[in-house]
C-alpha atoms as a PDB file:
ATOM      1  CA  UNK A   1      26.961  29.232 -16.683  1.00  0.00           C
ATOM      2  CA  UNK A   2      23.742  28.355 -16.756  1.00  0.00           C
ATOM      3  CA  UNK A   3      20.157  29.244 -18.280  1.00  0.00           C
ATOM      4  CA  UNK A   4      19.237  33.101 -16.830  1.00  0.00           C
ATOM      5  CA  UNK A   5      15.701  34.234 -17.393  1.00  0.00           C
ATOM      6  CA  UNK A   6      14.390  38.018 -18.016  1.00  0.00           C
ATOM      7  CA  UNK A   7      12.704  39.003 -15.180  1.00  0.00           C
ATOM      8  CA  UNK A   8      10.222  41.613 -15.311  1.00  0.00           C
ATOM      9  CA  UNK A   9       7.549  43.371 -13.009  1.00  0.00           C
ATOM     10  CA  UNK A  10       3.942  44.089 -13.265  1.00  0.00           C
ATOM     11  CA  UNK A  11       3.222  47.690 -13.180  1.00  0.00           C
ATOM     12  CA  UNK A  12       0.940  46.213 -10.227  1.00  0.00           C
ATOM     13  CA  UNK A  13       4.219  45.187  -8.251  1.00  0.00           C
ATOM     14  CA  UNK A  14       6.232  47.964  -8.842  1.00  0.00           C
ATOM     15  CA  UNK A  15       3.228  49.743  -7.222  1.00  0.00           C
ATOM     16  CA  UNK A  16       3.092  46.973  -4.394  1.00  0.00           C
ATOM     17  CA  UNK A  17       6.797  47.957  -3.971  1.00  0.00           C
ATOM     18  CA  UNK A  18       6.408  51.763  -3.705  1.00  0.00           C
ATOM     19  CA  UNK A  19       3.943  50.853  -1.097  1.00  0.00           C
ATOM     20  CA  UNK A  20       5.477  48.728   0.972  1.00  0.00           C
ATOM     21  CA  UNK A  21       8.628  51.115   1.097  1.00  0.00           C
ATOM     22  CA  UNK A  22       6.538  53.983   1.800  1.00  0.00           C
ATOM     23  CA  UNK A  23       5.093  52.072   4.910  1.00  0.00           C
ATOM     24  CA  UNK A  24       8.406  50.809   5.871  1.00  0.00           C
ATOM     25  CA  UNK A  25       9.909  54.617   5.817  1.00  0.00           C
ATOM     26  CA  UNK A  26       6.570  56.217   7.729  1.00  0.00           C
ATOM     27  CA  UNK A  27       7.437  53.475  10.409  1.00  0.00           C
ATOM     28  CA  UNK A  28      11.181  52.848  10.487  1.00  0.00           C
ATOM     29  CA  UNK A  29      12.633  55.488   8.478  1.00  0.00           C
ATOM     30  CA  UNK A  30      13.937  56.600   5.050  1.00  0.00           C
ATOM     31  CA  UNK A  31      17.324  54.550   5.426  1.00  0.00           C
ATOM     32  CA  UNK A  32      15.874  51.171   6.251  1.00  0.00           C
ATOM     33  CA  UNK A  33      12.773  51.548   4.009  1.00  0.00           C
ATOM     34  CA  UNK A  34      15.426  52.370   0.739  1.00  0.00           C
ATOM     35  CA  UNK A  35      17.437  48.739   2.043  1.00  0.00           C
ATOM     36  CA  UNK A  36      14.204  46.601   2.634  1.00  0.00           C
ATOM     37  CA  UNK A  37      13.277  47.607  -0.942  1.00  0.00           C
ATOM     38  CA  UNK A  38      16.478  47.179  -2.714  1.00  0.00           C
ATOM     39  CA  UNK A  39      16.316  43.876  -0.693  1.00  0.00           C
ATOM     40  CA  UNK A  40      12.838  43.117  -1.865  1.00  0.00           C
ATOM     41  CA  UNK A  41      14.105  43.966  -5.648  1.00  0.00           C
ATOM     42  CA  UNK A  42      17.531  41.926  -5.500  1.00  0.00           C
ATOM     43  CA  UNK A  43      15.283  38.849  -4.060  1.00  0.00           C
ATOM     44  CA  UNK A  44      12.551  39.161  -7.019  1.00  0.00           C
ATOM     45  CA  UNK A  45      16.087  39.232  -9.840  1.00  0.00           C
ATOM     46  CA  UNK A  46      17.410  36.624  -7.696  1.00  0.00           C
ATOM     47  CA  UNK A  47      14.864  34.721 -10.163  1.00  0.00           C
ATOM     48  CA  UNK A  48      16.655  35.238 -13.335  1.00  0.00           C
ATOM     49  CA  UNK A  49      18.946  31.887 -12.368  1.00  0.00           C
ATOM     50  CA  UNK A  50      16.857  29.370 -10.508  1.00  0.00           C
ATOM     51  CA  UNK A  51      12.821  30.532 -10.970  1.00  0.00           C
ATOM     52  CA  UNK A  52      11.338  26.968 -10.151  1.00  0.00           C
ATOM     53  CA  UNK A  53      13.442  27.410  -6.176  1.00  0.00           C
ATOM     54  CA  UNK A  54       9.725  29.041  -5.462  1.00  0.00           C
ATOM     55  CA  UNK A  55       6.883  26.825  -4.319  1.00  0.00           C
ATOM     56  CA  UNK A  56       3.216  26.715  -6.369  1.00  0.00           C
ATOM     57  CA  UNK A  57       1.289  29.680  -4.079  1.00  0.00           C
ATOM     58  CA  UNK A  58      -1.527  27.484  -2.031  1.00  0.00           C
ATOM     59  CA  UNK A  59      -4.315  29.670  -2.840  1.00  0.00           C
ATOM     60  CA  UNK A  60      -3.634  30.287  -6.446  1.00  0.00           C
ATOM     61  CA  UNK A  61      -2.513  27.217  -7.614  1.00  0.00           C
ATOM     62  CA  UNK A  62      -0.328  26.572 -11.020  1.00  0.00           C
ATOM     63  CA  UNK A  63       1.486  28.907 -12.741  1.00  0.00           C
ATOM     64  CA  UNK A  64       1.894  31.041  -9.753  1.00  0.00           C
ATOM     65  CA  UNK A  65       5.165  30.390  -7.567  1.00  0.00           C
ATOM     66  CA  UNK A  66       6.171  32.615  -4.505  1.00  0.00           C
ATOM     67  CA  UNK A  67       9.540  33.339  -2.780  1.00  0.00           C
ATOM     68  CA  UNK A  68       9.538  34.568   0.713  1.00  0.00           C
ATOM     69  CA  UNK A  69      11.165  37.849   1.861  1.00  0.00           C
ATOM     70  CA  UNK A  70      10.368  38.613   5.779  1.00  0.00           C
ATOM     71  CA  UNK A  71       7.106  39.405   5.743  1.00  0.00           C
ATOM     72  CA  UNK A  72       6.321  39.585   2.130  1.00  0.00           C
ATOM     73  CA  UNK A  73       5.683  36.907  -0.427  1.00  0.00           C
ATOM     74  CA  UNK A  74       6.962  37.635  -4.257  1.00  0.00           C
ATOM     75  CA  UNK A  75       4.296  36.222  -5.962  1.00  0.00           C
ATOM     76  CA  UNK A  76       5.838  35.334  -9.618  1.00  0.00           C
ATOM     77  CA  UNK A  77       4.826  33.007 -13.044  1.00  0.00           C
ATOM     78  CA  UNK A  78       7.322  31.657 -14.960  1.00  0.00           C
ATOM     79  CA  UNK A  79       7.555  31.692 -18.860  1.00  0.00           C
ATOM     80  CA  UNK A  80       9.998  30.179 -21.960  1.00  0.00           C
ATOM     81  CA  UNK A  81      11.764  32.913 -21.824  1.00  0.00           C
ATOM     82  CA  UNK A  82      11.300  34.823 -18.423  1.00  0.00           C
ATOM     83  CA  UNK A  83       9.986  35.491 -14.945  1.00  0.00           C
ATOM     84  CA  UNK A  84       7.128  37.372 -14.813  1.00  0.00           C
ATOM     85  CA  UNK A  85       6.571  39.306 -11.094  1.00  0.00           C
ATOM     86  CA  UNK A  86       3.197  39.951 -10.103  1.00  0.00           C
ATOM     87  CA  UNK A  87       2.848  40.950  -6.485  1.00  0.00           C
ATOM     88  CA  UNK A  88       5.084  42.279  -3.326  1.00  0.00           C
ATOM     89  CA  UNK A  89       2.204  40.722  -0.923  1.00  0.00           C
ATOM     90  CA  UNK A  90       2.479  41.336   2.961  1.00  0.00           C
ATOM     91  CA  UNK A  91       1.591  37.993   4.163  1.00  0.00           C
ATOM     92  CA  UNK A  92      -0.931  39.133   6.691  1.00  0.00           C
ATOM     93  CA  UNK A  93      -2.847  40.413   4.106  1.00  0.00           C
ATOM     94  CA  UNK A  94      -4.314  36.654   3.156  1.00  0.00           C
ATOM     95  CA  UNK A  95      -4.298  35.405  -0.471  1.00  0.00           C
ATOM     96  CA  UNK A  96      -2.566  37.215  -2.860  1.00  0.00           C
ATOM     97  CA  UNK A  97      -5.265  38.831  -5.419  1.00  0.00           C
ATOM     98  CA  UNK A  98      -3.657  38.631  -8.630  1.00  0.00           C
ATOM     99  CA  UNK A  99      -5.433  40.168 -12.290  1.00  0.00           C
ATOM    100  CA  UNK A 100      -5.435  37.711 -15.069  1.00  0.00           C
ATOM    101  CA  UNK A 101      -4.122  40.277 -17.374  1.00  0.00           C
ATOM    102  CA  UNK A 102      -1.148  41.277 -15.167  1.00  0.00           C
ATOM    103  CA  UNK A 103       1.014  41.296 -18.008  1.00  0.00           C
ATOM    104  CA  UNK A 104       0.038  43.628 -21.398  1.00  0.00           C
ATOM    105  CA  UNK A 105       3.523  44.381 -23.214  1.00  0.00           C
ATOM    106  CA  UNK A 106       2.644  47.944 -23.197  1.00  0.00           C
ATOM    107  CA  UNK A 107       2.349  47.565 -19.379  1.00  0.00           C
ATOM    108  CA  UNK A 108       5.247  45.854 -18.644  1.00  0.00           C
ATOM    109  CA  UNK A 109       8.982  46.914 -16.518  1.00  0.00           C
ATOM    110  CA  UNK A 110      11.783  44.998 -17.697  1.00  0.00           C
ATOM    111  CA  UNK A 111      14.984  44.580 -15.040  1.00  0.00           C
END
């Protein structure tokens, strides 16, 4: 077996998350909003065995990567030692806006 990664989440994408299946359930319904975000989540741990699969986000440049789910983009960094998620971006919401300081250990969700 091969290297896994620790991925974790931003408390600004678990938010991103919690919006997006909010939306999804206003729209579509409770059922399909709790599978699009359990799909959303298993994509984003997907990570933990192949991070670099992502390609360097356009806008943002190096570190950030991004894997594509429908109509979002899982906007990630990855470190020694893990995967850092930092967005659940709907894509027609332009360029992801990402904080610098995404990532204070007291801030942190680990998966």
């Amino acid at each position: 077996m091969g290297r896994v990664w620790q991925v974790i989440f931003a408390p600004r994408a678990a938010r991103d998350l919690e919006l997006a299946v909010g939306y999804v359930a206003r729209h579509a319904g409770a059922e399909i909003a709790e599978r699009f975000g359990l799909r959303l989540l298993e994509k984003a741990l997907s990570l933990a065995s192949f991070p670099e699969r992502g390609r360097i986000v356009p806008e943002l440049g190096p570190p950030f990567r991004e894997i594509i789910h429908r109509s979002y983009r899982i906007v990630y960094r990855v470190s020694e030692t893990r995967v850092e998620v930092v967005r659940f971006w709907h894509a027609a919401r332009g360029a992801p806006q990402i904080d610098s300081d995404e990532f204070r250990e007291s801030g942190t969700e680990e998966r």
